[in-house]
PDB file of N, CA and C in Angstrom:
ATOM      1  N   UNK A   1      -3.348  -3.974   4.637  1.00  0.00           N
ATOM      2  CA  UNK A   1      -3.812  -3.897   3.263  1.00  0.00           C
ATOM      3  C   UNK A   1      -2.688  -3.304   2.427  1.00  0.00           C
ATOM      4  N   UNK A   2      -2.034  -4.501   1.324  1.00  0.00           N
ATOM      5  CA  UNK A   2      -1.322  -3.538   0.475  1.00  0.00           C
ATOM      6  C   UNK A   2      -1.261  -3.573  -0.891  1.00  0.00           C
ATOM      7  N   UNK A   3      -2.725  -2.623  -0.902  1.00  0.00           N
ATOM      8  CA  UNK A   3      -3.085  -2.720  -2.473  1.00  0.00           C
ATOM      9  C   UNK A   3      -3.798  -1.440  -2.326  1.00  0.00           C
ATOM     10  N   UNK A   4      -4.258  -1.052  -3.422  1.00  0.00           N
ATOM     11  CA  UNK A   4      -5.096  -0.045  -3.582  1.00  0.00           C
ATOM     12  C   UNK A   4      -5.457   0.089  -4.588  1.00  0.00           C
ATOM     13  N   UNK A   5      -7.069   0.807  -4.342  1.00  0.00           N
ATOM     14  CA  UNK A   5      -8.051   0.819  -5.602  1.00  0.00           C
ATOM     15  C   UNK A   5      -7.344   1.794  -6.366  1.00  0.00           C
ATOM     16  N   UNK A   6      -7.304   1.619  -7.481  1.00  0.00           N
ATOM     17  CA  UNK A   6      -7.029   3.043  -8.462  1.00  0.00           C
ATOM     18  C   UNK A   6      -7.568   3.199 -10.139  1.00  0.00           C
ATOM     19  N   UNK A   7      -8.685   2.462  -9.637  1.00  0.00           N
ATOM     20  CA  UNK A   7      -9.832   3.274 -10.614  1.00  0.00           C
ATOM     21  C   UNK A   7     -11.201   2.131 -10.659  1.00  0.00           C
ATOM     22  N   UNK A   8     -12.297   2.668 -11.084  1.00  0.00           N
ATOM     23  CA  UNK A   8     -13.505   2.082 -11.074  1.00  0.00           C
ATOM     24  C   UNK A   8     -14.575   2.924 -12.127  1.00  0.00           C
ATOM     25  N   UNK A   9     -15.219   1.916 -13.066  1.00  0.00           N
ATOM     26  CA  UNK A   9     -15.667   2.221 -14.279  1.00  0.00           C
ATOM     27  C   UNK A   9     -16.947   1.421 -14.379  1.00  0.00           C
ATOM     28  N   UNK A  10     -17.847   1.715 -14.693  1.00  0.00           N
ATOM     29  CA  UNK A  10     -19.088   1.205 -14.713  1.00  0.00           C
ATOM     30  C   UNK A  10     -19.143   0.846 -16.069  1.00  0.00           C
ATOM     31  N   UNK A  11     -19.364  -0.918 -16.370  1.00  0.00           N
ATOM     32  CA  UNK A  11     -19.746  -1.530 -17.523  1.00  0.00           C
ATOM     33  C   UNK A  11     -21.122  -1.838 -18.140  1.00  0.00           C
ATOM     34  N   UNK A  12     -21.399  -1.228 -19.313  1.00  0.00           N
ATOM     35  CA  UNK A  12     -22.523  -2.249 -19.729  1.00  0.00           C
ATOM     36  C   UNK A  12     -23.230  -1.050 -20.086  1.00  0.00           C
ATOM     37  N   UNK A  13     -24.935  -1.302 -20.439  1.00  0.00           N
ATOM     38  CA  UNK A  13     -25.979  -0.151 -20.471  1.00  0.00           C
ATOM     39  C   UNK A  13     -27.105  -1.161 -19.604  1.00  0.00           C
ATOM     40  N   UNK A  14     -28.210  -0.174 -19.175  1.00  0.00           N
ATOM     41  CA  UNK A  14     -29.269  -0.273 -18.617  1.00  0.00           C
ATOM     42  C   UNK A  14     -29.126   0.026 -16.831  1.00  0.00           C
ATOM     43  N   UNK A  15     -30.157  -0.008 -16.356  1.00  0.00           N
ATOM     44  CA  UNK A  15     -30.620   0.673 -14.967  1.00  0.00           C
ATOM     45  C   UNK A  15     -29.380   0.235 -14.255  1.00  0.00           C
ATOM     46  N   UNK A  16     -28.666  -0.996 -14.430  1.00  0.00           N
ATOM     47  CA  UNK A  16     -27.921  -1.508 -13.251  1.00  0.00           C
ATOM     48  C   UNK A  16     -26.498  -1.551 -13.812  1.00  0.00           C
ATOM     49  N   UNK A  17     -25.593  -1.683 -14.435  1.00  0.00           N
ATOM     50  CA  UNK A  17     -24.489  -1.599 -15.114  1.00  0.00           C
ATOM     51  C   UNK A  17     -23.583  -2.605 -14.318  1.00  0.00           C
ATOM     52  N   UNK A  18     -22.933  -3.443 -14.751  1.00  0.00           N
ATOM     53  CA  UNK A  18     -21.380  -3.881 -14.013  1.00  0.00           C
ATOM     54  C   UNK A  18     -20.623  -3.060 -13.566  1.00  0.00           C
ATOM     55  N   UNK A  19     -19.869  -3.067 -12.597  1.00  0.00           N
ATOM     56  CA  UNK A  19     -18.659  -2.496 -12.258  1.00  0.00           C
ATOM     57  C   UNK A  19     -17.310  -2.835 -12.499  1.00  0.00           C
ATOM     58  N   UNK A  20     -16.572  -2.423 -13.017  1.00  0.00           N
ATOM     59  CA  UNK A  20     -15.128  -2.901 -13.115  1.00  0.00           C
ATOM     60  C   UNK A  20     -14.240  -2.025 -12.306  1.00  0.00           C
ATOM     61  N   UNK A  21     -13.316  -2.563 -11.225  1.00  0.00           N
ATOM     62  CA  UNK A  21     -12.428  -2.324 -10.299  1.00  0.00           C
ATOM     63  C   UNK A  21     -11.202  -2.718 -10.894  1.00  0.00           C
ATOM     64  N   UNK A  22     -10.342  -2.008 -10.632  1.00  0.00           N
ATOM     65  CA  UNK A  22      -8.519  -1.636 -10.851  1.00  0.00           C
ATOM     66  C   UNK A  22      -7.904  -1.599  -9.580  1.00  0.00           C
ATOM     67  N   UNK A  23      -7.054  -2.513  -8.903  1.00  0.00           N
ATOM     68  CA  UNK A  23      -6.291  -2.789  -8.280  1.00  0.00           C
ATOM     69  C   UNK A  23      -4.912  -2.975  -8.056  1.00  0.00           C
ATOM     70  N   UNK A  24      -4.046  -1.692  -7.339  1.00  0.00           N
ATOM     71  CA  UNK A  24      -2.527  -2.236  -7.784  1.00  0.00           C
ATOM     72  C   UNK A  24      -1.767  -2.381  -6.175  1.00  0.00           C
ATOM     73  N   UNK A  25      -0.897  -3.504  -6.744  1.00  0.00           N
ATOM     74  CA  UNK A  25      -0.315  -3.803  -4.878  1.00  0.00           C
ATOM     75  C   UNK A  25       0.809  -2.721  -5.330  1.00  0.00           C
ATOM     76  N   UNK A  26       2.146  -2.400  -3.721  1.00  0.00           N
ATOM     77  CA  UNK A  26       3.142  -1.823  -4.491  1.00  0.00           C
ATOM     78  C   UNK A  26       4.479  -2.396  -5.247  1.00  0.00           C
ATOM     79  N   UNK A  27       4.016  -4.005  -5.064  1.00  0.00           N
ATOM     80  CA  UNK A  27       4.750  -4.554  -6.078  1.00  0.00           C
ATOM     81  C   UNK A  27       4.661  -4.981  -7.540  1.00  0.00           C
ATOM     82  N   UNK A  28       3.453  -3.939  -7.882  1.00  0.00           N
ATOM     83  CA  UNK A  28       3.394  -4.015  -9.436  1.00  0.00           C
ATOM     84  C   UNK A  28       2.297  -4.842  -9.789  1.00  0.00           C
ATOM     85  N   UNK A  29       1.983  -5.781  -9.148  1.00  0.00           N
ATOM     86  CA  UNK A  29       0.764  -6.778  -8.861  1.00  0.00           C
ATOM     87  C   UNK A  29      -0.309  -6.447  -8.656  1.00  0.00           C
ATOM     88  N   UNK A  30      -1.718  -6.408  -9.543  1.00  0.00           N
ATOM     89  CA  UNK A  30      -2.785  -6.198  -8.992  1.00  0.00           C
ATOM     90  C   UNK A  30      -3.720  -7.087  -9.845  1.00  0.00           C
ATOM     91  N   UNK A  31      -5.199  -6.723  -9.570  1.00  0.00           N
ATOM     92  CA  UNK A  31      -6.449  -7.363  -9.996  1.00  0.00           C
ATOM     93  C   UNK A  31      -7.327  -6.222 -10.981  1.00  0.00           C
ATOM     94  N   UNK A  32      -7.875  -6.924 -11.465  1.00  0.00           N
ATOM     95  CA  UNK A  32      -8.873  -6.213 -12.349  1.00  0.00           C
ATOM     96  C   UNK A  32     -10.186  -6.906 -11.950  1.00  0.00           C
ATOM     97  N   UNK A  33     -11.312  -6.168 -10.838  1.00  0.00           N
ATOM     98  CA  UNK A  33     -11.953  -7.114 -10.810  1.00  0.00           C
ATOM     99  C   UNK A  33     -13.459  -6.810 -11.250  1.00  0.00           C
ATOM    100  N   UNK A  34     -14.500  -7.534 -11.965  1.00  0.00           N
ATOM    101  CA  UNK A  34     -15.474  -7.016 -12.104  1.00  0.00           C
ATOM    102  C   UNK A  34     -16.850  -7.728 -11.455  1.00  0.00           C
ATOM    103  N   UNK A  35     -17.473  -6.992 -10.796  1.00  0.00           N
ATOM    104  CA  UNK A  35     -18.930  -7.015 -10.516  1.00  0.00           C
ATOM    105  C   UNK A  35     -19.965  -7.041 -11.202  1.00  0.00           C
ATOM    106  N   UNK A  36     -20.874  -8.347 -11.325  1.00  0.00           N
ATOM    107  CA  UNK A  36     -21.948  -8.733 -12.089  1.00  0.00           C
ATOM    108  C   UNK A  36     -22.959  -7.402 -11.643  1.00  0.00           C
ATOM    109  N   UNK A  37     -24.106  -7.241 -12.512  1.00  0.00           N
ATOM    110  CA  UNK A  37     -24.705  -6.556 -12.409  1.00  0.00           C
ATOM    111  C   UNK A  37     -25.840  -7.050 -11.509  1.00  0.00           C
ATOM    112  N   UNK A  38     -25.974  -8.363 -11.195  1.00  0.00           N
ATOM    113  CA  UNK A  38     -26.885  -8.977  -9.976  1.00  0.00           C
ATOM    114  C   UNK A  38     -26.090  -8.292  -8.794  1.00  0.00           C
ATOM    115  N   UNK A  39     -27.362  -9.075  -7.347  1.00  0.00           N
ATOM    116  CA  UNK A  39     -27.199  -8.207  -6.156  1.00  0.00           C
ATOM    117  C   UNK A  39     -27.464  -9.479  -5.562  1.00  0.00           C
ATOM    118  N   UNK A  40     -27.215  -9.590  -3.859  1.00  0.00           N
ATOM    119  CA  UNK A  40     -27.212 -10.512  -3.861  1.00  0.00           C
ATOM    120  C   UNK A  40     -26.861 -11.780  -3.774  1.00  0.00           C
ATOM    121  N   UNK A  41     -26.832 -13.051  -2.811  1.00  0.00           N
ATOM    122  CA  UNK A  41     -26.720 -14.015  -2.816  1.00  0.00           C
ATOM    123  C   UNK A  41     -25.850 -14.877  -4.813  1.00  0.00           C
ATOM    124  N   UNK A  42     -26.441 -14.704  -5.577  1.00  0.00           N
ATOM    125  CA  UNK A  42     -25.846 -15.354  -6.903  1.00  0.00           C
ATOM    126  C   UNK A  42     -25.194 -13.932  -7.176  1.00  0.00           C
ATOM    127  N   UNK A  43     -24.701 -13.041  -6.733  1.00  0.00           N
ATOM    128  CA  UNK A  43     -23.702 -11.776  -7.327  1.00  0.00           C
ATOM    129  C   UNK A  43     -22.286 -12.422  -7.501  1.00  0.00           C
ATOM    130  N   UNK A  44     -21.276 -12.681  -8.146  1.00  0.00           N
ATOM    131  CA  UNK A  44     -20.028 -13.073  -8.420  1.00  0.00           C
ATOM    132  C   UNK A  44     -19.200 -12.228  -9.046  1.00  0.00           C
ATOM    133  N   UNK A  45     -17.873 -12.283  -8.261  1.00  0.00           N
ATOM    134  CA  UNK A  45     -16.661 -11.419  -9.067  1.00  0.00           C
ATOM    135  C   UNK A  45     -15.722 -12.214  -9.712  1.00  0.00           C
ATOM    136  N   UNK A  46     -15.450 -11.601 -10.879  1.00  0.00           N
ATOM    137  CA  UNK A  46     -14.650 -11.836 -11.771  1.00  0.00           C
ATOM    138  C   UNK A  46     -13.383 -11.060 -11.365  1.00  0.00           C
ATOM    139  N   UNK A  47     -11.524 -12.310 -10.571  1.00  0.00           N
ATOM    140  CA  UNK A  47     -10.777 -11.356 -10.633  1.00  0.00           C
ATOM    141  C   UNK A  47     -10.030 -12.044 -11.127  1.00  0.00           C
ATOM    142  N   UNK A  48      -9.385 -11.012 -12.218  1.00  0.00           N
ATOM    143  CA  UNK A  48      -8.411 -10.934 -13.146  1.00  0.00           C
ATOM    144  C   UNK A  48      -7.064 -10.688 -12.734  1.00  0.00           C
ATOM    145  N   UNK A  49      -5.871 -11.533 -12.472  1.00  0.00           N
ATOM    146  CA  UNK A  49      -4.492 -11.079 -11.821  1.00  0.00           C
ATOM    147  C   UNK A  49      -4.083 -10.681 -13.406  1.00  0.00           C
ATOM    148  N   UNK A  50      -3.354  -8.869 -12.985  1.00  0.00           N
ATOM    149  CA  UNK A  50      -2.468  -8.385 -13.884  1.00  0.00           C
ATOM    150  C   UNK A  50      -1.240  -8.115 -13.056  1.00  0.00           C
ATOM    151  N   UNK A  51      -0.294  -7.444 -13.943  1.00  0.00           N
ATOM    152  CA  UNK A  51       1.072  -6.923 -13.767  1.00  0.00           C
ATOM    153  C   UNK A  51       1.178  -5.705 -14.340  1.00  0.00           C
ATOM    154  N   UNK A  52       1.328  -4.445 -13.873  1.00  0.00           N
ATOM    155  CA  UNK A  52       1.139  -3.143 -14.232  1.00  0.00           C
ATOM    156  C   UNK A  52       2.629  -3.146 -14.580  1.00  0.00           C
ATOM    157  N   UNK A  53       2.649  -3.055 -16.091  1.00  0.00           N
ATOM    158  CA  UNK A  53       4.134  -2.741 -16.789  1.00  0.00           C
ATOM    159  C   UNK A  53       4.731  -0.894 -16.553  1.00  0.00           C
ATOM    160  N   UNK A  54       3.424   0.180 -16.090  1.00  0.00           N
ATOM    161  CA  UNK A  54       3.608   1.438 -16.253  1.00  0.00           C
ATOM    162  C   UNK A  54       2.728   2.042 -15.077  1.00  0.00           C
ATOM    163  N   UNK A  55       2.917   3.019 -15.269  1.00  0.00           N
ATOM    164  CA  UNK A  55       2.035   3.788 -14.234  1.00  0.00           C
ATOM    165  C   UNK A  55       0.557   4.021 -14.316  1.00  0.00           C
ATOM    166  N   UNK A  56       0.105   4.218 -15.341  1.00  0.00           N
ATOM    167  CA  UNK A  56      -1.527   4.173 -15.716  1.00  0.00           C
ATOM    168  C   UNK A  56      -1.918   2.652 -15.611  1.00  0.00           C
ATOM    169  N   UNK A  57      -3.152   2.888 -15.240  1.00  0.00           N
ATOM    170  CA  UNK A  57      -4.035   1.846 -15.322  1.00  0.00           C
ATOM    171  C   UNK A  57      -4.311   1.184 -16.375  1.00  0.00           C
ATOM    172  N   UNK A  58      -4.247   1.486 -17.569  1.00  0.00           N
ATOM    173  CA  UNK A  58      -4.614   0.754 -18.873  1.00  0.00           C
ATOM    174  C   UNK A  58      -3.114  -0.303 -18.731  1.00  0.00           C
ATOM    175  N   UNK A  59      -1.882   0.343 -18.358  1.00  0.00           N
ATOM    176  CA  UNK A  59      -0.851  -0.393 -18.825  1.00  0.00           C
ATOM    177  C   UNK A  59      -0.474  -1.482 -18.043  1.00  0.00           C
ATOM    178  N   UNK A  60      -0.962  -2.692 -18.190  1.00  0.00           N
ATOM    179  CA  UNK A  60      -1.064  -3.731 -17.753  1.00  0.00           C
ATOM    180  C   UNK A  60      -1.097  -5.035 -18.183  1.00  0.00           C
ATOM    181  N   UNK A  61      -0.709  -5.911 -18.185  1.00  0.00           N
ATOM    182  CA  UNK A  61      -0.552  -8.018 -18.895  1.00  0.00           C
ATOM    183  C   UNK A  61      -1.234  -8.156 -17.789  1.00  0.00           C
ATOM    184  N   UNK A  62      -2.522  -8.940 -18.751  1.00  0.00           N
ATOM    185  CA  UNK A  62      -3.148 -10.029 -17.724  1.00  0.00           C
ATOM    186  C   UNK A  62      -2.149 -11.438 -17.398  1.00  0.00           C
ATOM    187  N   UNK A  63      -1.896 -11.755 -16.212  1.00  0.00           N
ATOM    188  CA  UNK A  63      -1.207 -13.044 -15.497  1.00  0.00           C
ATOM    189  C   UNK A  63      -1.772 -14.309 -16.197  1.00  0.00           C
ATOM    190  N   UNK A  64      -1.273 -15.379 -16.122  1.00  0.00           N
ATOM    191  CA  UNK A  64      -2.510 -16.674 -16.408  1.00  0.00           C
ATOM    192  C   UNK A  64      -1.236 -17.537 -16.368  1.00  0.00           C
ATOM    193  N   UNK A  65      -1.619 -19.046 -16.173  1.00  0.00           N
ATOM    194  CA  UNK A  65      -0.707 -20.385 -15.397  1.00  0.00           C
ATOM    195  C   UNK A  65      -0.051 -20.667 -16.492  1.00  0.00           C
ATOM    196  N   UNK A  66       0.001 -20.206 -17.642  1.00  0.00           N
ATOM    197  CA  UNK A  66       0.693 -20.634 -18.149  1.00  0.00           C
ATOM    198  C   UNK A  66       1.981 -19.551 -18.844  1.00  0.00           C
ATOM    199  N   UNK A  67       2.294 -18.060 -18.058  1.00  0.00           N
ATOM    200  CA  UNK A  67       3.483 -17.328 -17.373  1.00  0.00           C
ATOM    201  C   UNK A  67       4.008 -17.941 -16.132  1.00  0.00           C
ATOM    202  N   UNK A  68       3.369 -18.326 -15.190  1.00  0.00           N
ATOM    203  CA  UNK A  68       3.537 -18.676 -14.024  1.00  0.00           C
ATOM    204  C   UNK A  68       5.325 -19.424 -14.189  1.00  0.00           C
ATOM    205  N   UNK A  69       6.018 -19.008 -12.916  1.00  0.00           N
ATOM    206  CA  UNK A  69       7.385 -18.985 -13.015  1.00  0.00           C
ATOM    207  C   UNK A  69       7.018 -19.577 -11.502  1.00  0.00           C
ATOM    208  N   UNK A  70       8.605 -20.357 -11.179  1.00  0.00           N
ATOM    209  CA  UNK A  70       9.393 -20.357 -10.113  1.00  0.00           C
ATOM    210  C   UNK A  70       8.466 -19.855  -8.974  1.00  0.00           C
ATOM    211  N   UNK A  71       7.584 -20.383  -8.029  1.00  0.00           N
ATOM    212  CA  UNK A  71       7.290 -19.375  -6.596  1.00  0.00           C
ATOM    213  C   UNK A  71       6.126 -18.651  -6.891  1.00  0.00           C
ATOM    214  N   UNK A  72       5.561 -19.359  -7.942  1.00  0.00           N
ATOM    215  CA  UNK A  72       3.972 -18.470  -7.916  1.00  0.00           C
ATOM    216  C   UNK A  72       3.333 -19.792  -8.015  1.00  0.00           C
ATOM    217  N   UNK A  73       1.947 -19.654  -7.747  1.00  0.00           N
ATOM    218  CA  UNK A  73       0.829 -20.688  -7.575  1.00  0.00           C
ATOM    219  C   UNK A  73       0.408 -20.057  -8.886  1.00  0.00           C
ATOM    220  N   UNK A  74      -0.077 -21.397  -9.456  1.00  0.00           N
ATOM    221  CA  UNK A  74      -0.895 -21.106 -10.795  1.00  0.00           C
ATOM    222  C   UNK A  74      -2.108 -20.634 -10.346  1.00  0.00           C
ATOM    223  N   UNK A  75      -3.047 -21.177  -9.764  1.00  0.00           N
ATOM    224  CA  UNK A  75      -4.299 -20.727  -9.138  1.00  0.00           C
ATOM    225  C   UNK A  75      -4.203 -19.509  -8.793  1.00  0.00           C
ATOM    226  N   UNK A  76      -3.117 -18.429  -8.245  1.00  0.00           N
ATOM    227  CA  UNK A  76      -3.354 -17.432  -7.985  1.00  0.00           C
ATOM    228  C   UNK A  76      -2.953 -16.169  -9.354  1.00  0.00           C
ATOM    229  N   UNK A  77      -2.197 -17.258 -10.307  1.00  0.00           N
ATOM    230  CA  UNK A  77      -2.403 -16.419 -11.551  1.00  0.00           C
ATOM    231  C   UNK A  77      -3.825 -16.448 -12.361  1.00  0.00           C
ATOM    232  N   UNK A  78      -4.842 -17.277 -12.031  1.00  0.00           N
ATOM    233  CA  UNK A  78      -5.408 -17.697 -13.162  1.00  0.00           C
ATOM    234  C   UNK A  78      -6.480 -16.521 -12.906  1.00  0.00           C
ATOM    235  N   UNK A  79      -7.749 -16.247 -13.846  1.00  0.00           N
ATOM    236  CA  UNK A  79      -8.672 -15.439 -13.765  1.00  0.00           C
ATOM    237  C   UNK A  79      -9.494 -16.735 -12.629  1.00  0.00           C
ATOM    238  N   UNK A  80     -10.653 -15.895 -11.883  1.00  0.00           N
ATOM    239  CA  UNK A  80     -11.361 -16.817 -10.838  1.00  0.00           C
ATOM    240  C   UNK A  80     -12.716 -16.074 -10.343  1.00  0.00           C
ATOM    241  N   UNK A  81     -14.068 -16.517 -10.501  1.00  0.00           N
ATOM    242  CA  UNK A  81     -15.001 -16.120  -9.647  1.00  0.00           C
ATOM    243  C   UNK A  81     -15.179 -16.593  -8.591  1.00  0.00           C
ATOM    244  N   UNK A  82     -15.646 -15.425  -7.336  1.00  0.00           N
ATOM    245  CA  UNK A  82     -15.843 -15.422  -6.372  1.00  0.00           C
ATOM    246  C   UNK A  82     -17.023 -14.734  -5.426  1.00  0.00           C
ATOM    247  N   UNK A  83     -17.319 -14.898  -4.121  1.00  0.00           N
ATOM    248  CA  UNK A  83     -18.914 -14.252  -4.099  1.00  0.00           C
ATOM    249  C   UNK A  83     -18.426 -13.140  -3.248  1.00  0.00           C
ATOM    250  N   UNK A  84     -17.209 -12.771  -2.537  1.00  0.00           N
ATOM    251  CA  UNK A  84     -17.305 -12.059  -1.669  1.00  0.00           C
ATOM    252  C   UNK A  84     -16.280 -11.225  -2.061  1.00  0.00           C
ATOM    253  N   UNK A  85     -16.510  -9.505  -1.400  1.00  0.00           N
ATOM    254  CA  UNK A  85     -15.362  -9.055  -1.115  1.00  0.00           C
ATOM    255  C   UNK A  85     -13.920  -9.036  -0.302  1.00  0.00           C
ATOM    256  N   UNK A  86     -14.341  -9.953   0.421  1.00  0.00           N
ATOM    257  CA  UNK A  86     -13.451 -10.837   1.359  1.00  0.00           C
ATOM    258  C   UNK A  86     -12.679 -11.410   0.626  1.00  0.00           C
ATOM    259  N   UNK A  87     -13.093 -12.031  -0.334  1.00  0.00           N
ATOM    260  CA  UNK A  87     -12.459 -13.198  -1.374  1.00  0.00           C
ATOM    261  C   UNK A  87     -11.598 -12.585  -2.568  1.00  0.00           C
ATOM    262  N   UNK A  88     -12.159 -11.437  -2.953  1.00  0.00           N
ATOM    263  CA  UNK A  88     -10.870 -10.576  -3.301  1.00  0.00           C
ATOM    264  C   UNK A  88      -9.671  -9.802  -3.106  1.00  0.00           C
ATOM    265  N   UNK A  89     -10.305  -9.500  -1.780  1.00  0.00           N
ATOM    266  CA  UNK A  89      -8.548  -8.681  -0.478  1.00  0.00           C
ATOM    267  C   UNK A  89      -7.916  -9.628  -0.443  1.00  0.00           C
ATOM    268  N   UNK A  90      -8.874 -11.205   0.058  1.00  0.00           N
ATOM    269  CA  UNK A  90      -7.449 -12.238  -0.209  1.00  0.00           C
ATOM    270  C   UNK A  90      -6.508 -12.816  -0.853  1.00  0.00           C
ATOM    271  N   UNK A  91      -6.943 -12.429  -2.203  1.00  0.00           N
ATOM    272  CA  UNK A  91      -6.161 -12.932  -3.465  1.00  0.00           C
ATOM    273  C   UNK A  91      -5.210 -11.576  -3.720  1.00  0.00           C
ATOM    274  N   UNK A  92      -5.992 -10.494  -3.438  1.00  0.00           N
ATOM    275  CA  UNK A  92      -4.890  -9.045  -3.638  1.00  0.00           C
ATOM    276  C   UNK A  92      -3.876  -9.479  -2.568  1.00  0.00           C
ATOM    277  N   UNK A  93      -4.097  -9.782  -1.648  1.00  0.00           N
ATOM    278  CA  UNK A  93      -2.821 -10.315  -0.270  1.00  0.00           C
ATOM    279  C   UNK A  93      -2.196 -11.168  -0.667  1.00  0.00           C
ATOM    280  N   UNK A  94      -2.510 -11.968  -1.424  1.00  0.00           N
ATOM    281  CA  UNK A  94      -1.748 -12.511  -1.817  1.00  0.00           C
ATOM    282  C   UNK A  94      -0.490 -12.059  -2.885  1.00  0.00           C
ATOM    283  N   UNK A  95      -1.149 -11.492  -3.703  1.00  0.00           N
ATOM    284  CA  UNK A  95      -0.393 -11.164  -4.622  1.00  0.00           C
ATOM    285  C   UNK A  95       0.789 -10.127  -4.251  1.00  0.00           C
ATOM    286  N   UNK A  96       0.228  -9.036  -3.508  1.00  0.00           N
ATOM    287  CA  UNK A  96       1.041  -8.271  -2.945  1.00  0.00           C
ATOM    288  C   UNK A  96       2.198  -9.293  -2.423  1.00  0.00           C
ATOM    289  N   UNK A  97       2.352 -10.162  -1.559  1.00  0.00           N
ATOM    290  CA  UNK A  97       3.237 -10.958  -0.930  1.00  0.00           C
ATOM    291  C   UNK A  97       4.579 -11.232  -2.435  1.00  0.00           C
ATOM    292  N   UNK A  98       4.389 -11.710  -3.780  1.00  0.00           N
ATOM    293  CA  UNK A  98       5.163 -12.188  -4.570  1.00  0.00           C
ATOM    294  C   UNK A  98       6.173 -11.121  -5.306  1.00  0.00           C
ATOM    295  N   UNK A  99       7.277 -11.261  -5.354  1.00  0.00           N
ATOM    296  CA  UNK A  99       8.625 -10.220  -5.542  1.00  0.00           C
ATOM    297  C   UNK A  99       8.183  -9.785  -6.725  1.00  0.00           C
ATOM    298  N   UNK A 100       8.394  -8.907  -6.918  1.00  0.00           N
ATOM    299  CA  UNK A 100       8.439  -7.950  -8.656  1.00  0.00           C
ATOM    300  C   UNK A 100       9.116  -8.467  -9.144  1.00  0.00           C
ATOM    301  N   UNK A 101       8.757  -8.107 -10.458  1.00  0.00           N
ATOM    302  CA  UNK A 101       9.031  -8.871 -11.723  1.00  0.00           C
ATOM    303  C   UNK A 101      10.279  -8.364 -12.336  1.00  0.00           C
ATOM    304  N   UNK A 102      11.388  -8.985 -12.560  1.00  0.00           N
ATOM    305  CA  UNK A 102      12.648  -8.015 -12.978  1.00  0.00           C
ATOM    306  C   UNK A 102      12.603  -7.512 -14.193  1.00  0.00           C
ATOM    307  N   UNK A 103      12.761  -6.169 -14.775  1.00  0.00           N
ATOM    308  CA  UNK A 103      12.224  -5.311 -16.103  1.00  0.00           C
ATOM    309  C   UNK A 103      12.631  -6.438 -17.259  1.00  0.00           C
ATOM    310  N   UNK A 104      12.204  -6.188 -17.968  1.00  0.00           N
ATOM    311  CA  UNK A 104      12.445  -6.804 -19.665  1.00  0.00           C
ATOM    312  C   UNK A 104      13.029  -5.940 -20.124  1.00  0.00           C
TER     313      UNK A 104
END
């Protein structure tokens, strides 16, 4: 595993709230991913590929296919729902795998 959670925030109002998850690989690469407030069989995550420009969590560019350079899969830039947590370590594995981004 080479990513790690580094922060989690509960969205929304009422009894059940969304969750939103922060994910950073150590190549600068991570997910933003969020959890529907269903449970459950129809529960789906929303993950968001970013690029952490800084050290805090806020400081981050969401990815999307149309940055996509040289040696990245568009599909793994794009935002994507999914049903499992399985299905998100794999896209964080993935991402972790792609070289950092050379500074601007």
């Amino acid at each position: 595993m080479a990513y790690r959670q580094i922060a989690e925030h509960h969205i929304g109002t009422g009894a059940v709230p969304g969750i939103q998850r922060f994910y950073r690989c150590p190549n600068r690469y991570g997910a933003i991913v969020f959890q529907e407030p269903l449970s459950g069989p129809s529960a789906r995550l929303l993950v968001t590929p970013v690029y952490f420009e800084g050290d805090s969590e806020d400081d981050y560019r969401v990815l999307s296919s149309d940055r996509a350079t040289e040696g990245r899969s568009d599909d793994l830039l794009r935002p994507a729902f999914v049903t499992s947590q399985a299905e998100v370590e794999a896209l964080l594995d993935e991402l972790s795998r792609l070289p950092e981004e050379e500074p601007r």
